[in-house]
C-alpha atoms as a PDB file:
ATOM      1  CA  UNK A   1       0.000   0.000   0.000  1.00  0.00           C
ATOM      2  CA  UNK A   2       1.590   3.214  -1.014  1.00  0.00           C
ATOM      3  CA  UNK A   3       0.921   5.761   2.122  1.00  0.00           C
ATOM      4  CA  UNK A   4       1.726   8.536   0.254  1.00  0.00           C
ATOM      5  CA  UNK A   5      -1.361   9.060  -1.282  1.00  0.00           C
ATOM      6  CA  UNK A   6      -4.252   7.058   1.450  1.00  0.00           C
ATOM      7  CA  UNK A   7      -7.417   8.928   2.034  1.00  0.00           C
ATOM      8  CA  UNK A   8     -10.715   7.381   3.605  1.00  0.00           C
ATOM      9  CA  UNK A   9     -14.174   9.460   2.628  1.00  0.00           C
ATOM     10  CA  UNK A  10     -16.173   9.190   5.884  1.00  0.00           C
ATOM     11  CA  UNK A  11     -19.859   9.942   5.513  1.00  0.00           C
ATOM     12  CA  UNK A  12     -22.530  11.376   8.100  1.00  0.00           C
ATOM     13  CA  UNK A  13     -25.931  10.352   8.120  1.00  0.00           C
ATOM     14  CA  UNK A  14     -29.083  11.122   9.331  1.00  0.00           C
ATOM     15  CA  UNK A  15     -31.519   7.682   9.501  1.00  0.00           C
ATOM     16  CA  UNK A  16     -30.769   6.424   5.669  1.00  0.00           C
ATOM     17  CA  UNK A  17     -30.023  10.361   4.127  1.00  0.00           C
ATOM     18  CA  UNK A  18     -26.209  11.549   4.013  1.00  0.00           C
ATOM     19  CA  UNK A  19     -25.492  14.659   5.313  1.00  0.00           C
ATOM     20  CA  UNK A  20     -22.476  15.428   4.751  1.00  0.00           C
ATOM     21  CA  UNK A  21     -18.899  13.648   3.720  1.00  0.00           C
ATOM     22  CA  UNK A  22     -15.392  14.362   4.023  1.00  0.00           C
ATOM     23  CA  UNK A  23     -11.888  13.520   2.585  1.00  0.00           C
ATOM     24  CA  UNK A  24      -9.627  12.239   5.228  1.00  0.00           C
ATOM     25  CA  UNK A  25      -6.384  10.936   5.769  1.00  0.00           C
ATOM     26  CA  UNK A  26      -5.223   8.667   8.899  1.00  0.00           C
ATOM     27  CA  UNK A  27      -1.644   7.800  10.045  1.00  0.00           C
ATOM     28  CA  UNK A  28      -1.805   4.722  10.767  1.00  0.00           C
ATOM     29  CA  UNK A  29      -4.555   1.597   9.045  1.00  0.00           C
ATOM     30  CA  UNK A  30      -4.789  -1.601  11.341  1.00  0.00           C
ATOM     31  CA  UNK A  31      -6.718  -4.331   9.552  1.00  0.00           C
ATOM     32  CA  UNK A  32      -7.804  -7.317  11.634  1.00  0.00           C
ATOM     33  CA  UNK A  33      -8.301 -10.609   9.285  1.00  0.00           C
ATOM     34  CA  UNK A  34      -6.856 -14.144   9.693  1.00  0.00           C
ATOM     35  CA  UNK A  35      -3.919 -11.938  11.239  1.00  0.00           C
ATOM     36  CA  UNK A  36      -3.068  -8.139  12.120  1.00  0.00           C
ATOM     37  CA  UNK A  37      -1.937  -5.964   9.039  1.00  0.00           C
ATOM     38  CA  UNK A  38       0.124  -2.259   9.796  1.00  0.00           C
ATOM     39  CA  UNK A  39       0.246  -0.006   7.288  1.00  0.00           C
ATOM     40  CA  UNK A  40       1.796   3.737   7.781  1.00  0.00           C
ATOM     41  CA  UNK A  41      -0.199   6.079   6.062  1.00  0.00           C
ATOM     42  CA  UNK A  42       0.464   9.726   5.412  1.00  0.00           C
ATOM     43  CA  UNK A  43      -1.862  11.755   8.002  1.00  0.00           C
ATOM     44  CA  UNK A  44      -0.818  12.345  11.861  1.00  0.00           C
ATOM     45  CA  UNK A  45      -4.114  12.852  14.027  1.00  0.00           C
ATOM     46  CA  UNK A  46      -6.252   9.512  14.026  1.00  0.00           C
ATOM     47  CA  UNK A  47      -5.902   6.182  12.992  1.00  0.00           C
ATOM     48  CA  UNK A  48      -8.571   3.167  11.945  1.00  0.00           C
ATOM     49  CA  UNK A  49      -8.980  -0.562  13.191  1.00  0.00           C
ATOM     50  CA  UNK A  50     -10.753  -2.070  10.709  1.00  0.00           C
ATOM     51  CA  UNK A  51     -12.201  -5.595  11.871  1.00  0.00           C
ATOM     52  CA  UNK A  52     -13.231  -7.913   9.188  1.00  0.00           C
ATOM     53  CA  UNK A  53     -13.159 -10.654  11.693  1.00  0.00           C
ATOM     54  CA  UNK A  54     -16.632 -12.579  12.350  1.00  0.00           C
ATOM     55  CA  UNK A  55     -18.950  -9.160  12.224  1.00  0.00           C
ATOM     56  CA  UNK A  56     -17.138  -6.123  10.231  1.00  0.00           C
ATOM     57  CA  UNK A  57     -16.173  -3.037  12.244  1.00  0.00           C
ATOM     58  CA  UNK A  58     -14.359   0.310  12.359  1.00  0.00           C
ATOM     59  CA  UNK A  59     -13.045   1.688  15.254  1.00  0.00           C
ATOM     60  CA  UNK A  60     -11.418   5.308  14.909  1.00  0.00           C
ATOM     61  CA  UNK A  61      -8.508   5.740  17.675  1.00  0.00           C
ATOM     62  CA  UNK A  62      -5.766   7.674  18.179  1.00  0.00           C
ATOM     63  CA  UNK A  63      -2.390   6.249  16.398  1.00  0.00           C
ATOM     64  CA  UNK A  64      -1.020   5.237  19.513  1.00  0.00           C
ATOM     65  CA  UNK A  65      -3.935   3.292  20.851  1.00  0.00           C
ATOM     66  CA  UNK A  66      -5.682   1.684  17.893  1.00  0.00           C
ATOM     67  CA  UNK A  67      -3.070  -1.135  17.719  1.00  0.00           C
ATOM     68  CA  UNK A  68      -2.268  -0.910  21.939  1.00  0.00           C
ATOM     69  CA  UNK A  69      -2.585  -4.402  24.149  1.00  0.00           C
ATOM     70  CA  UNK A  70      -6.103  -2.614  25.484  1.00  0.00           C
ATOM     71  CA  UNK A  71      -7.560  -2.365  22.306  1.00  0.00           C
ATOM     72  CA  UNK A  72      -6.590  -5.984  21.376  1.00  0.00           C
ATOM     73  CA  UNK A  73      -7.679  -7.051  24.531  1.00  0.00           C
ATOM     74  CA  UNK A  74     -10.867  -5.061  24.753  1.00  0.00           C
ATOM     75  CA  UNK A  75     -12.064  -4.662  20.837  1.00  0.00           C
ATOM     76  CA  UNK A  76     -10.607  -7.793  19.410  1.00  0.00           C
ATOM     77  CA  UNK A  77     -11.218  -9.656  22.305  1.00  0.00           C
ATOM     78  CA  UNK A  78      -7.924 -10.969  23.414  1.00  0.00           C
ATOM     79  CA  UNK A  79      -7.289 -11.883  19.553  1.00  0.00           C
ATOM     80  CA  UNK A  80      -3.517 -11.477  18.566  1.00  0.00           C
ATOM     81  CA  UNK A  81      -2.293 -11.939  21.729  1.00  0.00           C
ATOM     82  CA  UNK A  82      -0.559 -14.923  23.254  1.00  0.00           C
ATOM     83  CA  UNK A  83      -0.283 -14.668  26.286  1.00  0.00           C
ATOM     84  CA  UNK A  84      -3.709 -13.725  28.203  1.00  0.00           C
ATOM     85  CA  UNK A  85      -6.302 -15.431  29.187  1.00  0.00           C
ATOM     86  CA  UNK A  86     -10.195 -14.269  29.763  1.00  0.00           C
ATOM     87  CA  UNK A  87     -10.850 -14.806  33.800  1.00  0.00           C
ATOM     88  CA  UNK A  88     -14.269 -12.565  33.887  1.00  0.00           C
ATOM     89  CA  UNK A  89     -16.689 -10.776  31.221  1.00  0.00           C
ATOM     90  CA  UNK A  90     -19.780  -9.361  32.769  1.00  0.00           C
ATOM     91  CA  UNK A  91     -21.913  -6.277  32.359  1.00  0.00           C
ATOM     92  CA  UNK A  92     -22.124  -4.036  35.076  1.00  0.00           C
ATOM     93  CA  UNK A  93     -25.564  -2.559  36.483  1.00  0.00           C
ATOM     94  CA  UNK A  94     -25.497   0.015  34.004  1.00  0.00           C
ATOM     95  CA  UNK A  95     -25.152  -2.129  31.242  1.00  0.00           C
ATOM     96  CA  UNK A  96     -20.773  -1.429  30.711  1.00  0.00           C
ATOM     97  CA  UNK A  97     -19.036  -4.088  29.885  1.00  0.00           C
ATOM     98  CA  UNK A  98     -16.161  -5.270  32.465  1.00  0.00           C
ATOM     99  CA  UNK A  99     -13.762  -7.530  31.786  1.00  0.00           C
ATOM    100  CA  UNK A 100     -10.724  -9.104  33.412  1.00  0.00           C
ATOM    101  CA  UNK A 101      -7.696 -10.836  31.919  1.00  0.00           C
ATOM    102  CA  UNK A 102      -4.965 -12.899  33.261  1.00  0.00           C
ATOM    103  CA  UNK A 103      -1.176 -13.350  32.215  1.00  0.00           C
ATOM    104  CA  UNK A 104      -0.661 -17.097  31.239  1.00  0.00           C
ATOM    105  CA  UNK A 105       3.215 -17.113  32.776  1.00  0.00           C
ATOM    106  CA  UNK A 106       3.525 -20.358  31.018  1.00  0.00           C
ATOM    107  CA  UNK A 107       3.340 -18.909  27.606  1.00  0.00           C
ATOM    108  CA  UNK A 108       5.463 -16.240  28.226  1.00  0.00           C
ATOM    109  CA  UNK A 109       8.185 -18.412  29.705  1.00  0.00           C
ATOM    110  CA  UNK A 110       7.497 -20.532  26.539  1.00  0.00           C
ATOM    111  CA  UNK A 111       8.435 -17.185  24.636  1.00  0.00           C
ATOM    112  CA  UNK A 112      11.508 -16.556  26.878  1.00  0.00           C
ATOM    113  CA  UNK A 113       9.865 -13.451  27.990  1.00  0.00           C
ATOM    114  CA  UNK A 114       9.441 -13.755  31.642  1.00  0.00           C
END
């Protein structure tokens, strides 16, 4: 992918009618498939996870978070990862999500990381 030249058009809506669009351009696409893809892109403000996983998302982030261990953990649910393992997901009693994730030392020892 050539970053030099990577826009998105992002569209607003209202019910089924657009609104409005836009021309942007992101540093940084993350594209979750059968594995993680980077690619560097020309722009320097936000960034885009796009899931094609199971059920297709987008989530906008800034660069330094859209590809962080919280968003794998918390978005991609623990996909890409190799070392944690899910210990809790419940919804709280005003309907947030909570989840809790433990380190399998195993795996990381495995790794020759701990």
């Amino acid at each position: 992918m050539n970053g030099s030249h990577a826009s998105l058009r992002l569209g607003a809506y209202r019910g089924a009618r657009r609104v409005g669009e836009s021309e942007v351009e992101p540093a940084l696409l993350v594209i979750a498939n059968e594995s993680l893809h980077r690619f560097t892109l020309g722009g320097k403000n936000f960034a885009f996870l796009l899931d094609l996983r199971d059920t297709p998302r987008v989530l906008m982030a800034d660069p330094l978070n859209v590809d962080s261990l919280f968003t794998r953990l918390f978005f991609l649910d623990g996909a890409y990862t190799t070392a944690f393992e899910k210990f809790s997901d419940t919804t709280s009693f005003n309907m947030g999500r909570i989840l809790i994730w433990k380190v399998d030392w195993s795996r990381l020892e495995a790794l020759g990381l701990a």
